[in-house]
C-alpha atoms as a PDB file:
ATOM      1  CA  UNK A   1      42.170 208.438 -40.037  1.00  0.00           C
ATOM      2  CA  UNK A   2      45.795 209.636 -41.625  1.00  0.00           C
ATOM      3  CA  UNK A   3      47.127 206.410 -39.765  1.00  0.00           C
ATOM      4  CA  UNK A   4      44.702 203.843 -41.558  1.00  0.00           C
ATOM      5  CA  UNK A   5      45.758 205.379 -45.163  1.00  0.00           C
ATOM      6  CA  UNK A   6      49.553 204.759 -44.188  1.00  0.00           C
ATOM      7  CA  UNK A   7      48.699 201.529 -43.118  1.00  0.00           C
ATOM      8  CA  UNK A   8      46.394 200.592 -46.306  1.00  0.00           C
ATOM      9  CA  UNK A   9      49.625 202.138 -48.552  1.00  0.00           C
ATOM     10  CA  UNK A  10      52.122 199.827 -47.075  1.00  0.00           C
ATOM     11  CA  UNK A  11      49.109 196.506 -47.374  1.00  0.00           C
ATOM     12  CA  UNK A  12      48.795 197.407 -50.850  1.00  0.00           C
ATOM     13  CA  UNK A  13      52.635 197.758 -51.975  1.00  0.00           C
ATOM     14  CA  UNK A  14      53.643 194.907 -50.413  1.00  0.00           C
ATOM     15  CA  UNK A  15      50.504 192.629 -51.991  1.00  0.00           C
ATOM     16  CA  UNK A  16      51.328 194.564 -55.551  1.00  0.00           C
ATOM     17  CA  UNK A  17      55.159 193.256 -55.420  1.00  0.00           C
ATOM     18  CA  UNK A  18      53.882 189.847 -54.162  1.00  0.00           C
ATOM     19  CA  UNK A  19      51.817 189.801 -57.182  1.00  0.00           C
ATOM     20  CA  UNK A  20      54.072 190.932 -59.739  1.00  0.00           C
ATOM     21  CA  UNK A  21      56.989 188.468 -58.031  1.00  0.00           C
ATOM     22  CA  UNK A  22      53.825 185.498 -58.735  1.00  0.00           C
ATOM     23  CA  UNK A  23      53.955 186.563 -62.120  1.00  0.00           C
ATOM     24  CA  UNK A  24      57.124 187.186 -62.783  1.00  0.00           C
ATOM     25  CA  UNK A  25      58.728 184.408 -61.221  1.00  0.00           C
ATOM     26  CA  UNK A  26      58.213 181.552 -63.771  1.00  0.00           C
ATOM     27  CA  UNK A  27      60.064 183.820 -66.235  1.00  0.00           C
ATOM     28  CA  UNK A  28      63.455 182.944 -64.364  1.00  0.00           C
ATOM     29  CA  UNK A  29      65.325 179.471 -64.088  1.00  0.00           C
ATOM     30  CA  UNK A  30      65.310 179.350 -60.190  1.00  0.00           C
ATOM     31  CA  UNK A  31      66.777 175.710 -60.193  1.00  0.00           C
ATOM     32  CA  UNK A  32      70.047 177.344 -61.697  1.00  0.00           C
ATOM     33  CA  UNK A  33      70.270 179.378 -58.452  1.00  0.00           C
ATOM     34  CA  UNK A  34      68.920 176.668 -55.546  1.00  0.00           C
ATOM     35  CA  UNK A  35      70.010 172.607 -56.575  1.00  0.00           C
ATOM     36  CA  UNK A  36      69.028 171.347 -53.655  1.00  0.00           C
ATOM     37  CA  UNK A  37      68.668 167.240 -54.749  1.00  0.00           C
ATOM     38  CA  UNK A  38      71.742 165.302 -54.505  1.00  0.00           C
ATOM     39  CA  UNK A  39      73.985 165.277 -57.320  1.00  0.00           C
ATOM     40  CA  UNK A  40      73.638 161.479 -58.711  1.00  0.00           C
ATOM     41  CA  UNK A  41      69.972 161.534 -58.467  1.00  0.00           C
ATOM     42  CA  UNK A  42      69.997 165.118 -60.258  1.00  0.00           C
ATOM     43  CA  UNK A  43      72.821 163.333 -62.503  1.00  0.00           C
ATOM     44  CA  UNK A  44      70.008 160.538 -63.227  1.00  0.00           C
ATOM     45  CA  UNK A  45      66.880 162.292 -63.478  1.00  0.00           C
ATOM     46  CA  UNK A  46      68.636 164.909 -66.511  1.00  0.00           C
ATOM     47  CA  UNK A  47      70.016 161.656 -67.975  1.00  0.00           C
ATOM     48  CA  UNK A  48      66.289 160.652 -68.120  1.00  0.00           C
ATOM     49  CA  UNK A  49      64.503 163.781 -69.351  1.00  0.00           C
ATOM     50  CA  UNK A  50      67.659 164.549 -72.188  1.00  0.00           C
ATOM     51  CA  UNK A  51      67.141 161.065 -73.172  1.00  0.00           C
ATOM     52  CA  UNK A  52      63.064 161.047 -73.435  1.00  0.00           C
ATOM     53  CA  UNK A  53      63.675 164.688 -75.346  1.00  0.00           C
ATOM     54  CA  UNK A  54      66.164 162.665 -77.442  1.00  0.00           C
ATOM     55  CA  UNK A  55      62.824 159.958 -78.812  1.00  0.00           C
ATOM     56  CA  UNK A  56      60.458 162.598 -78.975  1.00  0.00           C
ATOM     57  CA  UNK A  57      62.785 164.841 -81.633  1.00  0.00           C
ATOM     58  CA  UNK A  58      63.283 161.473 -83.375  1.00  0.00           C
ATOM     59  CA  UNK A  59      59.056 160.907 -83.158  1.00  0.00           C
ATOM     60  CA  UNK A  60      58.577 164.344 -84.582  1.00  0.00           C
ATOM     61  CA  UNK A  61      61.504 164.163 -87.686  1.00  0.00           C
ATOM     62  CA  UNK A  62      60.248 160.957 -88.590  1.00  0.00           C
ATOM     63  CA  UNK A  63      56.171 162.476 -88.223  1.00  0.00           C
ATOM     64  CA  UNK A  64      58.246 165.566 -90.610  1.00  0.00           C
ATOM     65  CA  UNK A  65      57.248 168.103 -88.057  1.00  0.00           C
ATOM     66  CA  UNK A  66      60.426 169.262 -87.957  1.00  0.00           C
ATOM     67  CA  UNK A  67      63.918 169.966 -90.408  1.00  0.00           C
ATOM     68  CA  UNK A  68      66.699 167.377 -91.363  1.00  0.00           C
ATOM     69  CA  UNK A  69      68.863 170.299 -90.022  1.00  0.00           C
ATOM     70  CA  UNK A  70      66.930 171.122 -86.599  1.00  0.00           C
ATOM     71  CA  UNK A  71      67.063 167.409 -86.225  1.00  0.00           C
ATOM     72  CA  UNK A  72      70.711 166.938 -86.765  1.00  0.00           C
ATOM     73  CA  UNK A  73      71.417 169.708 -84.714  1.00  0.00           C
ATOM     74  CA  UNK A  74      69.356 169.556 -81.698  1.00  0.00           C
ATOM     75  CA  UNK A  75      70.173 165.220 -81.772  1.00  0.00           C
ATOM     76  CA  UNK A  76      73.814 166.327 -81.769  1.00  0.00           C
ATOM     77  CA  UNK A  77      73.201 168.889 -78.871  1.00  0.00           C
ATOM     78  CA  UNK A  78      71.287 166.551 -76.567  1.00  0.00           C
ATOM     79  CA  UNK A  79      73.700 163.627 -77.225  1.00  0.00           C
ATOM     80  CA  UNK A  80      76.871 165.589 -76.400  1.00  0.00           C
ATOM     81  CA  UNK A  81      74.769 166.633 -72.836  1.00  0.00           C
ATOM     82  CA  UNK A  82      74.015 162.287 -72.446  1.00  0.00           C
ATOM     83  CA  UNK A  83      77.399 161.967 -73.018  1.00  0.00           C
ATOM     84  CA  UNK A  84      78.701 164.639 -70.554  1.00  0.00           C
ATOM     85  CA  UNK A  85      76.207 163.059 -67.677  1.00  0.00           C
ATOM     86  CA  UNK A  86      76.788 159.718 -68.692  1.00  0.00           C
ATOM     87  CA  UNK A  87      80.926 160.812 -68.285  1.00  0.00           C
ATOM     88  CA  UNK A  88      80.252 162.043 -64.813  1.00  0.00           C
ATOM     89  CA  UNK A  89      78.375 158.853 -63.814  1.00  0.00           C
ATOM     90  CA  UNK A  90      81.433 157.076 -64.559  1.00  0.00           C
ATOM     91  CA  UNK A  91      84.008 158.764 -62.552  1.00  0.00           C
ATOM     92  CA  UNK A  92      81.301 158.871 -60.015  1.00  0.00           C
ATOM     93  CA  UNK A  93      81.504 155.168 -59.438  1.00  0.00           C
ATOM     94  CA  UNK A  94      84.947 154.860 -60.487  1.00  0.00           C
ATOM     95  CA  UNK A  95      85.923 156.611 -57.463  1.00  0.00           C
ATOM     96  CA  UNK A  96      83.605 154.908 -55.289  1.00  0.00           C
ATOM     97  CA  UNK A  97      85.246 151.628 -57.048  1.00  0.00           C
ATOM     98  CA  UNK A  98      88.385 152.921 -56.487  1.00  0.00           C
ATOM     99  CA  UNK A  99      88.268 153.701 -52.717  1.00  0.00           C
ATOM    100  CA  UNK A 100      86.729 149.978 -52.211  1.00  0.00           C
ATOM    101  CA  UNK A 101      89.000 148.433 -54.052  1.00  0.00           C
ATOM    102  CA  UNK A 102      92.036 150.524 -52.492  1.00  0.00           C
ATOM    103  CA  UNK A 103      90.919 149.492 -49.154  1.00  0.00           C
ATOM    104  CA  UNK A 104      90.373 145.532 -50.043  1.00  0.00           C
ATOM    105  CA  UNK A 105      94.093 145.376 -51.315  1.00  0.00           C
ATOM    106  CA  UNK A 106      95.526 147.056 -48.257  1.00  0.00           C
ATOM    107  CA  UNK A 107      93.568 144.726 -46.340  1.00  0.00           C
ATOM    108  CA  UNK A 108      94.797 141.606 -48.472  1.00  0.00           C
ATOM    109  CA  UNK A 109      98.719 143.549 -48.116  1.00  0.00           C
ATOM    110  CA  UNK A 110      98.220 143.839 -44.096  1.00  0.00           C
ATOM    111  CA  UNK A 111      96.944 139.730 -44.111  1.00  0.00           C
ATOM    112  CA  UNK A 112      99.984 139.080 -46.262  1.00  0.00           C
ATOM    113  CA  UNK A 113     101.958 140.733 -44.221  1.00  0.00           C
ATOM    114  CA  UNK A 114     101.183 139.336 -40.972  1.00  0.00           C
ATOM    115  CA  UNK A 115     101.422 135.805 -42.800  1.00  0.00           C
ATOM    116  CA  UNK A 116     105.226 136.289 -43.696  1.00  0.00           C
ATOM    117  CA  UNK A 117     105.691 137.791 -40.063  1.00  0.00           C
ATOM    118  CA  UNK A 118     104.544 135.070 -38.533  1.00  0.00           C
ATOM    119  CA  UNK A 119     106.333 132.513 -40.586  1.00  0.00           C
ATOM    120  CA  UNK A 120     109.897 134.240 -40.413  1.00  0.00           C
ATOM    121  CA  UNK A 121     109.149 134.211 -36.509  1.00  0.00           C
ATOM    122  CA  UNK A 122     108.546 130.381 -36.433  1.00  0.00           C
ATOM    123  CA  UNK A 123     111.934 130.096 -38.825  1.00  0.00           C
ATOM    124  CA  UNK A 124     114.094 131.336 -36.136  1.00  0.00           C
END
């Protein structure tokens, strides 16, 4: 009988600290801690959602739910975070560009190359 109580203790604990993690957990930004989605398509959807928030605080100045100065303020905040993505895009694909482009030339150079090889061979 003493070994059903222990038993019954240890059930309840662990279902009471399951319970209060349940409750608990929406209180914490867990997507700080586990970014699991690739970073362009996280890069993208952001971009999105900052730009949708972006026409919804312009809906609700112009429907005067909210202040001139909230609206200046939070427009300038969520454009400088556009800006920031829309900076990281770029050197995203400008290094992708880069690379492609890098390796086209060299290929052109090592054409050219064999080209002036081959005609200073048939000069001699």
């Amino acid at each position: 009988m003493h070994d059903i109580s222990i038993i019954s203790m240890i059930f309840t604990a662990a279902l009471a600290l399951t319970c209060l993690f349940l409750i608990l957990s929406p209180l914490f930004k867990w997507d700080n801690y586990l970014q699991v989605s690739a970073k362009g398509q996280d890069l993208a959807t952001t971009k999105e959602a900052l730009l949708t928030t972006l026409n919804e605080i312009e809906f609700e100045y112009k429907m005067d739910k909210i202040s001139h100065a909230d609206y200046k303020h939070l427009k300038r905040q969520y454009e400088s975070e556009v800006a920031k993505i829309m900076k990281e895009e770029e050197q995203m694909t400008d290094s992708q560009v880069d690379q492609d482009l890098m390796a086209e030339v060299e290929k052109e150079i090592e054409a050219q190359m064999k080209s002036y090889k081959t005609k200073k061979g048939e000069g001699k």
